[in-house]
Protein backbone atom coordinates (compact mmCIF):
# COMPACT_ATOMS: atom_id res chain seq x y z
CA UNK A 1 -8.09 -7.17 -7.91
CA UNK A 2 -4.49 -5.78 -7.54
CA UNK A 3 -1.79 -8.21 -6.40
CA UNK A 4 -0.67 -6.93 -3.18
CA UNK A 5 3.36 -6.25 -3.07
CA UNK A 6 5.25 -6.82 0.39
CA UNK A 7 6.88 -3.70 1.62
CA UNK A 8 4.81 -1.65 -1.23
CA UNK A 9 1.32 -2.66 0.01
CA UNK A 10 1.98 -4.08 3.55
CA UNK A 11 4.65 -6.07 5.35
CA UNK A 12 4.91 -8.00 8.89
CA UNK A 13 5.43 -6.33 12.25
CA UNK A 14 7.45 -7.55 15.01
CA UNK A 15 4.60 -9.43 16.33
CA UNK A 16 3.80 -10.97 12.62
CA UNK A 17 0.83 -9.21 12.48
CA UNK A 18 0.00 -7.99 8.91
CA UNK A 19 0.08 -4.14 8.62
CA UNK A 20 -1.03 -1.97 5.55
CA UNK A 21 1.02 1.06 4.51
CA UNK A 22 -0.05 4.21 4.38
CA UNK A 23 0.18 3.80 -0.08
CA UNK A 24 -2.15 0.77 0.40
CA UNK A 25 -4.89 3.24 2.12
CA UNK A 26 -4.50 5.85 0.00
CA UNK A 27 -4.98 3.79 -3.08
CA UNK A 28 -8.43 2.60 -1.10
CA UNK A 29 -9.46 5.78 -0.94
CA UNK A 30 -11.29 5.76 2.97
CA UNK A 31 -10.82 4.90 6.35
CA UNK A 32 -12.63 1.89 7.19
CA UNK A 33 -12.79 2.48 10.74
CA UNK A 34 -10.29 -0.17 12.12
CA UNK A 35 -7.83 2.24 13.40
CA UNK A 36 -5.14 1.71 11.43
CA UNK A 37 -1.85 2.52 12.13
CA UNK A 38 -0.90 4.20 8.93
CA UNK A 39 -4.28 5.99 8.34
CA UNK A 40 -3.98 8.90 5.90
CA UNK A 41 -6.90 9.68 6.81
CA UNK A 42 -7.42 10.95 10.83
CA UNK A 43 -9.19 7.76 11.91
CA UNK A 44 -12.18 9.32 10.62
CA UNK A 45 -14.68 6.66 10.52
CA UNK A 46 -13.33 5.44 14.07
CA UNK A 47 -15.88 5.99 17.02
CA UNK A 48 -14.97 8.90 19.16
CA UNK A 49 -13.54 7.83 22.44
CA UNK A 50 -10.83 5.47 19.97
CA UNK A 51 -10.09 8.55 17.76
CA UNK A 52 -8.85 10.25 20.44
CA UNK A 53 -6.54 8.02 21.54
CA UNK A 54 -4.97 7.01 18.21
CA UNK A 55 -4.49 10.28 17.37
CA UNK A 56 -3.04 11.04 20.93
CA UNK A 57 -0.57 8.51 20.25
CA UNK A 58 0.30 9.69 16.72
CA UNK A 59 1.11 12.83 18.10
CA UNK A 60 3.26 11.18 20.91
CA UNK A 61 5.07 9.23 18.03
CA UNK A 62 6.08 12.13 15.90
CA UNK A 63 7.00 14.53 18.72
CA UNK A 64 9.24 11.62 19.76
CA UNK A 65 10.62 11.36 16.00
């Protein structure tokens, strides 16, 4: 297994929560259905009624950006 690199792979939030980048996912190759924030992949494997949201709030992000 690949050694994970710190502001490659992931790195800490605010809240010292461990986030993956959106490189890590790609390099997975799926969503996993978590929700992720940096999902390449539209949430797809996230139930319905949480897709929407996430992706809601995507939107909201880059229209803000």
């Amino acid at each position: 297994m690949k050694q994970l690199q710190e502001n490659i792979d992931f790195y800490y939030n605010e809240q010292g929560y461990f986030v993956f980048t959106e490189k890590y996912h790609k390099e997975r190759g799926y969503c996993c259905g978590n929700g992720c924030l940096h999902c390449p992949y539209d949430y797809e494997k996230v139930p319905d009624d949480k897709k929407a949201r996430l992706l809601a709030a995507r939107r909201q992000k880059n229209d803000e950006s």
